[in-house]
N, C-alpha and C. Protein backbone atom coordinates (compact mmCIF):
# COMPACT_ATOMS: atom_id res chain seq x y z
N UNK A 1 0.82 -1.19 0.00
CA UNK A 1 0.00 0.00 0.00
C UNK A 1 0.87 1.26 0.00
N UNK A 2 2.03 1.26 0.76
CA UNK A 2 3.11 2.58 0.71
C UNK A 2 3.74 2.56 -0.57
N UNK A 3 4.12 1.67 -1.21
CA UNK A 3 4.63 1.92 -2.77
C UNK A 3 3.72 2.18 -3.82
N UNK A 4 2.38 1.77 -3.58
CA UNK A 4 1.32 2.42 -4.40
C UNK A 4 1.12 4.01 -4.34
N UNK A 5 0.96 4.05 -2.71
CA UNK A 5 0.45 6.05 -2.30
C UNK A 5 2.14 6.54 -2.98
N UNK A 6 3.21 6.02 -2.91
CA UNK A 6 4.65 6.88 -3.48
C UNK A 6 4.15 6.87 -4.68
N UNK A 7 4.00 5.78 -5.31
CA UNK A 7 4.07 5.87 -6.89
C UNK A 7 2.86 6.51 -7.63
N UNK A 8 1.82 6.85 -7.00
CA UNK A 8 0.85 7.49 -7.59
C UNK A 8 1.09 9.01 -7.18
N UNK A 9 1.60 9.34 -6.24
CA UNK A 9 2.37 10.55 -5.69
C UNK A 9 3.07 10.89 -7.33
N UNK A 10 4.20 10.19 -7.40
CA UNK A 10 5.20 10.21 -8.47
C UNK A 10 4.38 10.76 -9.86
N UNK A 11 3.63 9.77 -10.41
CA UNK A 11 2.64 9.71 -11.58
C UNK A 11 2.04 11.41 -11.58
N UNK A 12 1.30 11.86 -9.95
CA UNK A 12 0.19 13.10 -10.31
C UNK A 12 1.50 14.28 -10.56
N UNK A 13 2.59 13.91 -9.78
CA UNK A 13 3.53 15.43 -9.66
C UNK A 13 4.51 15.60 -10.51
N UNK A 14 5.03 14.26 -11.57
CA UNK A 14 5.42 14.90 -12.51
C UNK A 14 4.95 14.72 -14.01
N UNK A 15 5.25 15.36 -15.25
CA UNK A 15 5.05 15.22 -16.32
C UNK A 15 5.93 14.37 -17.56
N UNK A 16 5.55 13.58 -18.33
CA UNK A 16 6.25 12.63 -18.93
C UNK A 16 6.98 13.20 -19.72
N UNK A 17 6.91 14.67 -20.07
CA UNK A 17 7.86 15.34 -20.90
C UNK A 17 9.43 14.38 -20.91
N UNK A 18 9.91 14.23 -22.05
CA UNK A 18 11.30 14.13 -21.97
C UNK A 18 12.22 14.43 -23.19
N UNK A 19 13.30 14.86 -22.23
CA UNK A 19 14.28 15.43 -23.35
C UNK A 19 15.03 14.12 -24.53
N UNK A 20 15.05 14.30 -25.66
CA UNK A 20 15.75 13.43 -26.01
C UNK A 20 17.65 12.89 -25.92
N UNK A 21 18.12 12.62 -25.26
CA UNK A 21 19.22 11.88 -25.17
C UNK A 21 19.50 12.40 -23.33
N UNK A 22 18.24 13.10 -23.15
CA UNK A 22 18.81 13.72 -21.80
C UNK A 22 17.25 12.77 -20.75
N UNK A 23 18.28 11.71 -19.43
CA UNK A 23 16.94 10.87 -19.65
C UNK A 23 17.03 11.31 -17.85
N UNK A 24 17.89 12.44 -17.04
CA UNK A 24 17.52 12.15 -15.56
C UNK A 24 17.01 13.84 -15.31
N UNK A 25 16.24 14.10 -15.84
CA UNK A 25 15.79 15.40 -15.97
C UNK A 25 13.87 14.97 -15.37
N UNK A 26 13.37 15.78 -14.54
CA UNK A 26 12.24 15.39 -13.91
C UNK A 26 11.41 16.60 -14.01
N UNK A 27 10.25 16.38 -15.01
CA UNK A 27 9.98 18.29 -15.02
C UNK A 27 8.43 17.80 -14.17
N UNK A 28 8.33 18.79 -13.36
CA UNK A 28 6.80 18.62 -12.59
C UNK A 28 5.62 18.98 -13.32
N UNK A 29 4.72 18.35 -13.00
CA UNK A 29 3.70 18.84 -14.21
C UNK A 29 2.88 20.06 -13.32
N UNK A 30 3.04 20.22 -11.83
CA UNK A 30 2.71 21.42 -10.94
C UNK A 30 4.19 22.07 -10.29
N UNK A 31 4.13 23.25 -10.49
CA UNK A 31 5.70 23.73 -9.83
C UNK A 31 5.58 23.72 -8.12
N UNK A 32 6.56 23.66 -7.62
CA UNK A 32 6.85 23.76 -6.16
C UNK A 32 7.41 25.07 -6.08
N UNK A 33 6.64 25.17 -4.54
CA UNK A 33 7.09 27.02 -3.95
C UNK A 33 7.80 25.95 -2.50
N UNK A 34 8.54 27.26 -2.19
CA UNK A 34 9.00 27.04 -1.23
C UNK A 34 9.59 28.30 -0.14
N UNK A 35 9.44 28.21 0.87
CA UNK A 35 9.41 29.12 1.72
C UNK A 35 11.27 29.41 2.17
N UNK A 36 11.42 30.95 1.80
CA UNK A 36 13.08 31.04 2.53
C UNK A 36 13.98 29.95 2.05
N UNK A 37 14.68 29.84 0.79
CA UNK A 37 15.19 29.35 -0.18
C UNK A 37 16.43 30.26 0.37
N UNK A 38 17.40 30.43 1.03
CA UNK A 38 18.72 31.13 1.99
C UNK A 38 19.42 30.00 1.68
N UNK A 39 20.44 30.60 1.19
CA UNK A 39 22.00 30.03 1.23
C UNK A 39 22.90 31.15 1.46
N UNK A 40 24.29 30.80 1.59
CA UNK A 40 25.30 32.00 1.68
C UNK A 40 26.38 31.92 0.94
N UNK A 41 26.86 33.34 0.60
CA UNK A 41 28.19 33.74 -0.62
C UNK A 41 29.59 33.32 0.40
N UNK A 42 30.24 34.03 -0.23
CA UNK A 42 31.63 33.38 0.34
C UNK A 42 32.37 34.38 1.72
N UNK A 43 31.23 35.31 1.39
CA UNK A 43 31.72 36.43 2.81
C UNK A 43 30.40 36.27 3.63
N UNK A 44 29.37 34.74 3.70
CA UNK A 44 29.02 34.41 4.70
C UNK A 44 27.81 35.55 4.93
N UNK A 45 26.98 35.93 3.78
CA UNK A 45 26.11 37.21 3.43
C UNK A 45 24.84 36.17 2.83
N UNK A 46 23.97 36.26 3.41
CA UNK A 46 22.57 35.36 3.12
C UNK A 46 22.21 35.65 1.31
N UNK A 47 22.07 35.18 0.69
CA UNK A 47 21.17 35.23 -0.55
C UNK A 47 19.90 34.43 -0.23
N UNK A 48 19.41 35.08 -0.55
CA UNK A 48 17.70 35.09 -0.83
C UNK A 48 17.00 34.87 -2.38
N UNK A 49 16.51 33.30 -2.62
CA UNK A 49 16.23 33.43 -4.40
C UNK A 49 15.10 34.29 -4.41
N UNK A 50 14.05 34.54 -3.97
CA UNK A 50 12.96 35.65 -4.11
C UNK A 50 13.57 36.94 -4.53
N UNK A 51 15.06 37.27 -4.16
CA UNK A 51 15.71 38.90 -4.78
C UNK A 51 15.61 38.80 -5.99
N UNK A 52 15.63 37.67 -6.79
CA UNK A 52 16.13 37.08 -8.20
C UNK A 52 14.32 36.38 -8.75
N UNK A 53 13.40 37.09 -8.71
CA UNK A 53 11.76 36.94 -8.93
C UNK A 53 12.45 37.63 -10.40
N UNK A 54 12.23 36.78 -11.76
CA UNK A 54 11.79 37.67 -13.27
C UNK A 54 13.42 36.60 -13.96
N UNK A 55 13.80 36.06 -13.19
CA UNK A 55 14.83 35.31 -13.71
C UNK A 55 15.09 33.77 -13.32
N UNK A 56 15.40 32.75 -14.55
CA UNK A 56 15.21 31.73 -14.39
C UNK A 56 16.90 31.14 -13.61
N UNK A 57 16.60 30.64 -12.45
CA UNK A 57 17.49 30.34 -11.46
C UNK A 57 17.55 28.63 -11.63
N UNK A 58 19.34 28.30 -11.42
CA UNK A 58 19.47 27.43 -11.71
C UNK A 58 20.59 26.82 -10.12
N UNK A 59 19.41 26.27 -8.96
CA UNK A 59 20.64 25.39 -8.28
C UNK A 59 21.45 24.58 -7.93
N UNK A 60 22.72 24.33 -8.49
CA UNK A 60 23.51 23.04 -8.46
C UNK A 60 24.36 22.90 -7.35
N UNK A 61 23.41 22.05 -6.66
CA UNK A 61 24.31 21.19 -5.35
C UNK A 61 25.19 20.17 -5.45
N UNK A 62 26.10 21.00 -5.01
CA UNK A 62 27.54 20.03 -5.23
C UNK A 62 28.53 19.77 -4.06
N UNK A 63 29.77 18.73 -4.57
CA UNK A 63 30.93 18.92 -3.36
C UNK A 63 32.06 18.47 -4.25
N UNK A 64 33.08 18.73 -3.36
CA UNK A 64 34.77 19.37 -4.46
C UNK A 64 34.99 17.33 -4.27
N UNK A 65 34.94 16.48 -3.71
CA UNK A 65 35.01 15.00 -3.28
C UNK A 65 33.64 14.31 -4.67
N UNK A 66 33.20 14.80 -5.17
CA UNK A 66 32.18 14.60 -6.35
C UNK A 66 32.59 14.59 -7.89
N UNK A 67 32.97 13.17 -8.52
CA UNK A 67 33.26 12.78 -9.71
C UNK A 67 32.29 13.55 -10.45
N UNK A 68 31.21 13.36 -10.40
CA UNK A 68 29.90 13.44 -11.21
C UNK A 68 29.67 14.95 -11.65
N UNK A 69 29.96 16.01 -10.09
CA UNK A 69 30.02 16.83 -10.12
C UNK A 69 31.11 17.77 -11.01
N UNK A 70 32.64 17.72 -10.58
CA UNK A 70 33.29 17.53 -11.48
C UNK A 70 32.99 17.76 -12.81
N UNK A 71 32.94 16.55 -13.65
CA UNK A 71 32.68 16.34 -15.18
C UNK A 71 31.77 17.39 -15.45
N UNK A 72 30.54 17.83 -14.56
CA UNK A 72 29.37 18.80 -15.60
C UNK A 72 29.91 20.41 -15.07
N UNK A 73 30.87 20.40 -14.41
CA UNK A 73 30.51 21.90 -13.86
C UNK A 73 31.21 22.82 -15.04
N UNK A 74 32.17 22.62 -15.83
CA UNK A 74 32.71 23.56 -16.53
C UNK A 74 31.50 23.74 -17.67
N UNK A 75 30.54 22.90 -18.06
CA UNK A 75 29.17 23.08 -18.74
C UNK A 75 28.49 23.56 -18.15
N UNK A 76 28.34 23.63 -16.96
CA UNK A 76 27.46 24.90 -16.34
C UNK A 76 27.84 26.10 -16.25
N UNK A 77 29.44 26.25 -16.22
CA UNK A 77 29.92 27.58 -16.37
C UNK A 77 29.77 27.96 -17.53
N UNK A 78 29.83 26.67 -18.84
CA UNK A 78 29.71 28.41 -20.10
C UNK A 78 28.27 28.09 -20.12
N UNK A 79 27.44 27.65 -19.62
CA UNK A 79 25.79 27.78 -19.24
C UNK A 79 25.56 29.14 -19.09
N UNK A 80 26.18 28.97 -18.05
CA UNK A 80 25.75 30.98 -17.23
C UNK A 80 25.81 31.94 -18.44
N UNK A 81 27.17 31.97 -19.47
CA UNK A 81 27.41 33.02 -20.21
C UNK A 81 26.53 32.61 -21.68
N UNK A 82 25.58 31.64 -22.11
CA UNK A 82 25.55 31.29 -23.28
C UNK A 82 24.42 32.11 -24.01
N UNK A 83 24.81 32.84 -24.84
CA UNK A 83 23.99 34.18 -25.32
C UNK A 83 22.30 33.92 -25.55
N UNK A 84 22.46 32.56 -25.82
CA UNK A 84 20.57 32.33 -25.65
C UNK A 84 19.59 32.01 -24.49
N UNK A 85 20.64 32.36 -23.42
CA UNK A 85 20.20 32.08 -22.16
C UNK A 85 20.18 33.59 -21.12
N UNK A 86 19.95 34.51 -21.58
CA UNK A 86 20.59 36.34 -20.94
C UNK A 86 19.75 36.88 -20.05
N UNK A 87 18.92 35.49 -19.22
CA UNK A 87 18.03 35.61 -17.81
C UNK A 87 18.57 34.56 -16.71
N UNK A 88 19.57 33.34 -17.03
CA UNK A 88 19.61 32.89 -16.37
C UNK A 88 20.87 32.89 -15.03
N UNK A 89 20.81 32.72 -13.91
CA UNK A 89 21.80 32.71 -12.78
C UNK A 89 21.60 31.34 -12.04
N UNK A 90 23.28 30.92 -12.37
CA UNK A 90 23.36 29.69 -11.67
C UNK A 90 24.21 30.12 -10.24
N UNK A 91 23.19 29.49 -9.20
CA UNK A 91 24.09 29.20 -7.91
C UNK A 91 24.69 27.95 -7.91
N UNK A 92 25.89 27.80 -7.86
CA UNK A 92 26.69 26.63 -7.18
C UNK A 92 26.64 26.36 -5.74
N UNK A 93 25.99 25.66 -5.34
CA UNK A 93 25.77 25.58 -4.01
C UNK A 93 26.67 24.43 -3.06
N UNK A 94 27.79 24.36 -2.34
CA UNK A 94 28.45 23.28 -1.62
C UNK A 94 27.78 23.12 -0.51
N UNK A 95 27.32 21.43 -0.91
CA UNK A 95 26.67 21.13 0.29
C UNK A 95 27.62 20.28 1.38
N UNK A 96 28.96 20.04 1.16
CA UNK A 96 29.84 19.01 0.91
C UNK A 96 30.52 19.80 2.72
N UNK A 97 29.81 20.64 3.13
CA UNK A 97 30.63 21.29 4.41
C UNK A 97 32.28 21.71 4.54
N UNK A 98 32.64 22.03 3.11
CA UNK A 98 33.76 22.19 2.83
C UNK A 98 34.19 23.74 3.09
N UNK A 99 35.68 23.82 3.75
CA UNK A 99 35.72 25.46 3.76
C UNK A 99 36.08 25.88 2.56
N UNK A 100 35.92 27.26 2.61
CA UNK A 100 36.44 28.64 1.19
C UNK A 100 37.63 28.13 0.30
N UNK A 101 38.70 27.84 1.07
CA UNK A 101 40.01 27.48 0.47
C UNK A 101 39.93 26.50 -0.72
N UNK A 102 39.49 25.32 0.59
CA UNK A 102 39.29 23.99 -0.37
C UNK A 102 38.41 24.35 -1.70
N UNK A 103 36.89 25.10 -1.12
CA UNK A 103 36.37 25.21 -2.38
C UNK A 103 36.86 26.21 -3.36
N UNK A 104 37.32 27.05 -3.41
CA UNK A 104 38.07 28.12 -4.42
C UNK A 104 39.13 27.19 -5.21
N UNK A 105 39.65 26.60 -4.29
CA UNK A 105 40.41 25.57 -5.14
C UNK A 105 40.24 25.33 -6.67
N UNK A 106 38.95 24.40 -5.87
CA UNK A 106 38.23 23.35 -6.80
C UNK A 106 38.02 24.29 -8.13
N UNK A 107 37.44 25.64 -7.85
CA UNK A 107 36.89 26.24 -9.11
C UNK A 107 38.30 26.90 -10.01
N UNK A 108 39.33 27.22 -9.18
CA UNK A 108 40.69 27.14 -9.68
C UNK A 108 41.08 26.16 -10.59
N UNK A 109 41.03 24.86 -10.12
CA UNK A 109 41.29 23.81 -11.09
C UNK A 109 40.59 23.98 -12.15
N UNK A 110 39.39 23.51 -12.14
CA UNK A 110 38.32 23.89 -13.01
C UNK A 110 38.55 24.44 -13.80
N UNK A 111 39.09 25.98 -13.70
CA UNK A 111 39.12 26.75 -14.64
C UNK A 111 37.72 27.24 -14.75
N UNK A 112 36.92 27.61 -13.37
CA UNK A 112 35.12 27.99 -13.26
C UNK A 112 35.78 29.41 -13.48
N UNK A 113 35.11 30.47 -13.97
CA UNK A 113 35.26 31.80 -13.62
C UNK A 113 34.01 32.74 -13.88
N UNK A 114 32.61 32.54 -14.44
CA UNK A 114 31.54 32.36 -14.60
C UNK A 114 30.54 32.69 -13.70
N UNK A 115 30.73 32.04 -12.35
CA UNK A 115 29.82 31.96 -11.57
C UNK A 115 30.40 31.58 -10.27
N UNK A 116 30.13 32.21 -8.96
CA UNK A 116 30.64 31.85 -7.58
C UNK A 116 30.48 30.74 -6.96
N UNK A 117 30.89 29.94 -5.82
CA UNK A 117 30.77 29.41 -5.19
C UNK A 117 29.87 30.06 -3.89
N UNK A 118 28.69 28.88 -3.39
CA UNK A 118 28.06 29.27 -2.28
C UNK A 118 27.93 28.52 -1.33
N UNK A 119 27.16 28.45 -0.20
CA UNK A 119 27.29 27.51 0.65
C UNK A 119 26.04 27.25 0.97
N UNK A 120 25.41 25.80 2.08
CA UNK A 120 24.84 25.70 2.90
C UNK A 120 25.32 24.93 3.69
N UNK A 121 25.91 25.89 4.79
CA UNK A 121 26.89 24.67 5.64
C UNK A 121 25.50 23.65 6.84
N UNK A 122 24.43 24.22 6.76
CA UNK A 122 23.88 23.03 7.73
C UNK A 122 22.94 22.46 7.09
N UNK A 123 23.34 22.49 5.46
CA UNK A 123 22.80 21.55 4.74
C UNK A 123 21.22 21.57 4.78
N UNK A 124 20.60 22.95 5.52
CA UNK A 124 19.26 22.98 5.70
C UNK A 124 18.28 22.99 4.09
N UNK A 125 19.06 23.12 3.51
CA UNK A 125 18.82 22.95 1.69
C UNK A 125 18.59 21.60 0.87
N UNK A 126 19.29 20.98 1.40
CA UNK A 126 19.54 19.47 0.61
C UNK A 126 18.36 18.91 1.54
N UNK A 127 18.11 19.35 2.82
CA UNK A 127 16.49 18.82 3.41
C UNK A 127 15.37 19.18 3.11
N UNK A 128 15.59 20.43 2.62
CA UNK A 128 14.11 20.91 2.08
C UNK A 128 13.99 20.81 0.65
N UNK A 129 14.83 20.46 -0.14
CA UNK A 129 14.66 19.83 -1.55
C UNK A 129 14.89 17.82 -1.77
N UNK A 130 14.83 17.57 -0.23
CA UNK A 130 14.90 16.13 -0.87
C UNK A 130 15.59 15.82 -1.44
N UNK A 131 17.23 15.94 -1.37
CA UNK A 131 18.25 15.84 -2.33
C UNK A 131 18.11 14.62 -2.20
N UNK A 132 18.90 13.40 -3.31
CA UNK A 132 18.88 12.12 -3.08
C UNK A 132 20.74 11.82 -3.42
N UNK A 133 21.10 12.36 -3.97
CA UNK A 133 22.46 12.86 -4.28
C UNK A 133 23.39 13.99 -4.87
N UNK A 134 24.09 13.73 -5.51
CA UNK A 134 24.68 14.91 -5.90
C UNK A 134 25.65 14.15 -7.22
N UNK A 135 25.56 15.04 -8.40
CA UNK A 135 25.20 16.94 -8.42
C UNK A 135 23.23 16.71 -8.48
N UNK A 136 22.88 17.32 -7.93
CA UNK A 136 21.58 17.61 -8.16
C UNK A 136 21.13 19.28 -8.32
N UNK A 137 20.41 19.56 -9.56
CA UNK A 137 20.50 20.82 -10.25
C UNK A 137 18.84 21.14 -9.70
N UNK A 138 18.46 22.21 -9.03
CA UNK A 138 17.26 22.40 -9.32
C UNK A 138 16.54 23.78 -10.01
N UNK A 139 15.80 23.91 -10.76
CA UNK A 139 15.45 24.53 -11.79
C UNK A 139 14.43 25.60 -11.18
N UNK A 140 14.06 27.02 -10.90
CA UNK A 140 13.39 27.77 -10.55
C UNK A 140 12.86 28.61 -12.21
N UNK A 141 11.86 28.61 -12.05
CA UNK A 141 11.10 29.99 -13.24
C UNK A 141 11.12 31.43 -12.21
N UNK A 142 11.04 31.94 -13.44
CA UNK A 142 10.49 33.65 -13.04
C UNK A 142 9.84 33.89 -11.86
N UNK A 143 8.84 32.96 -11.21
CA UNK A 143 8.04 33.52 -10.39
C UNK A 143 8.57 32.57 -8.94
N UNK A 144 9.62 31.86 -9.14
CA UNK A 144 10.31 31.65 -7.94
C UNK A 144 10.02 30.35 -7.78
N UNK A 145 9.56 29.26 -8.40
CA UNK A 145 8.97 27.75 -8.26
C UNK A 145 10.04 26.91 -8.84
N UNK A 146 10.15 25.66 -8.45
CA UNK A 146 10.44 24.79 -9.29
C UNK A 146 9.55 24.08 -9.94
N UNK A 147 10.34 24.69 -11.06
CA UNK A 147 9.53 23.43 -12.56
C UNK A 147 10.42 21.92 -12.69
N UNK A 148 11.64 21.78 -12.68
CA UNK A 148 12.30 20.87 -12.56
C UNK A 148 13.48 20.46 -11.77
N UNK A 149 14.08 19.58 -12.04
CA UNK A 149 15.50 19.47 -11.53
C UNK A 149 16.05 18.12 -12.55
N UNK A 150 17.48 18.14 -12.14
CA UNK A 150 18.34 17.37 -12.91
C UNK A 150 18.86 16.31 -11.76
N UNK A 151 18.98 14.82 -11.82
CA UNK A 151 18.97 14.23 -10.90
C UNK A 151 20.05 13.76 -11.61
N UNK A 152 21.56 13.78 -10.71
CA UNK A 152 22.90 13.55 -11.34
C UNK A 152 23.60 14.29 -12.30
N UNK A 153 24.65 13.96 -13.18
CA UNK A 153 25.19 14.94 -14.48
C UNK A 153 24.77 14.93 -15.32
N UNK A 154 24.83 16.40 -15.68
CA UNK A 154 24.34 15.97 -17.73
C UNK A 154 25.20 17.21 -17.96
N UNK A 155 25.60 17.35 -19.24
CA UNK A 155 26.37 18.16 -20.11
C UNK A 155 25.38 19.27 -19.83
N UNK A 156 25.57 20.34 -19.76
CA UNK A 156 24.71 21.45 -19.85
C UNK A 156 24.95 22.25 -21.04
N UNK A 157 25.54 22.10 -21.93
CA UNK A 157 25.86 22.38 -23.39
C UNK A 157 25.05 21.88 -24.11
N UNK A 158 24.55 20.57 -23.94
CA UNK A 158 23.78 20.21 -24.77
C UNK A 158 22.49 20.61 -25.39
N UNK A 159 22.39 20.39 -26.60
CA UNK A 159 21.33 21.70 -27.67
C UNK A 159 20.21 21.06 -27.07
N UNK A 160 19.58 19.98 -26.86
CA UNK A 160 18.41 19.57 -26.89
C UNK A 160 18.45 20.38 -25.17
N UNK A 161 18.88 20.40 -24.08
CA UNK A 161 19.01 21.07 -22.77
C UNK A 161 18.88 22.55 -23.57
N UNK A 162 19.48 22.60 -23.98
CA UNK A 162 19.52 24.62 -24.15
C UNK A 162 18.36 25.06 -24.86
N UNK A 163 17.81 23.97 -25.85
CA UNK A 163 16.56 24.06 -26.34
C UNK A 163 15.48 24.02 -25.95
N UNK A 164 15.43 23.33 -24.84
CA UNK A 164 14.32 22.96 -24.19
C UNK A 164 14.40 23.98 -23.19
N UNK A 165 15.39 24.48 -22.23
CA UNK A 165 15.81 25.55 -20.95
C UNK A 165 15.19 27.43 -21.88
N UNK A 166 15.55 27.61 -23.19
CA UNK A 166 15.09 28.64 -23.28
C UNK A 166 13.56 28.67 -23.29
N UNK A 167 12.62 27.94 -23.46
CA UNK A 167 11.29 28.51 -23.17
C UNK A 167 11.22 29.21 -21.65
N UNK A 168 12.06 28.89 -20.75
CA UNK A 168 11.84 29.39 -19.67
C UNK A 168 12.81 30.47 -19.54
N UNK A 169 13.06 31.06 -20.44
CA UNK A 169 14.39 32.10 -19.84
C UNK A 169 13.65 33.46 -20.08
């Protein structure tokens, strides 16, 4: 009876939309609000996604100890700058409880220069989105909801992703 009430849960809240070659992408067929969406910059200064209402927000929870993570993030960095996208802001969010150093590092290696590093050091984020792992990307519209999220890596370059991401930009 509990895997029936999950899975019919599953069935009403999301939509079968799918991208072609892109298969861990989950778009809701009702968006989620959520109350006080707070994380913090690197001088430890609250961001608030409601400041950012009229722009499509993109959060990727990550940690510098993350293969998966890794491989997609330099595609999320030329994400941020890609001229058919000139509404969207990605937070990088470390959920990984890692300090500044370590993480600046990471975006050093990288070669990130695009977009900052942020934090939620008590991880009060990855509880109120139900993270199940990482990288997990979650997708906000204009009016502050999630329409989707990305469950694991995907290239964020990819045309059928950029094709499908500008209706919402």
């Amino acid at each position: 009876m509990r895997f029936l009430i999950i899975f019919i849960f599953l069935i009403t809240n999301v939509v079968a939309e799918e991208l072609p070659g892109i298969k861990n992408i989950v778009i809701h067929k009702v968006p989620k609000t959520y109350d006080n969406v707070i994380f913090l910059d690197q001088k430890d200064q609250k961001i608030n996604i409601n400041e950012y209402k009229g722009k499509l927000l993109l959060l990727n929870f990550w940690a510098t100890w993350c293969e998966p993570c890794k491989e997609e993030m330099q595609s999320l960095d030329k994400l941020q700058v890609n001229s058919e996208l000139d509404k969207i802001k990605i937070f990088a969010i470390n959920i990984g409880k890692e300090n500044l150093d370590k993480v600046n590092k990471f975006f050093v290696d990288l070669n990130i220069k695009n977009f900052e590093p942020y934090f939620d050091p008590p991880t009060t984020l990855a509880k109120m989105f139900y993270l199940r792992g990482l990288p997990t990307s979650i997708l906000i519209n204009k009016e502050g909801q999630e329409f989707a999220r990305v469950i694991g890596s995907i290239d964020f370059e990819d045309k059928n992703f950029i094709n499908w991401i500008k209706k919402y930009n």
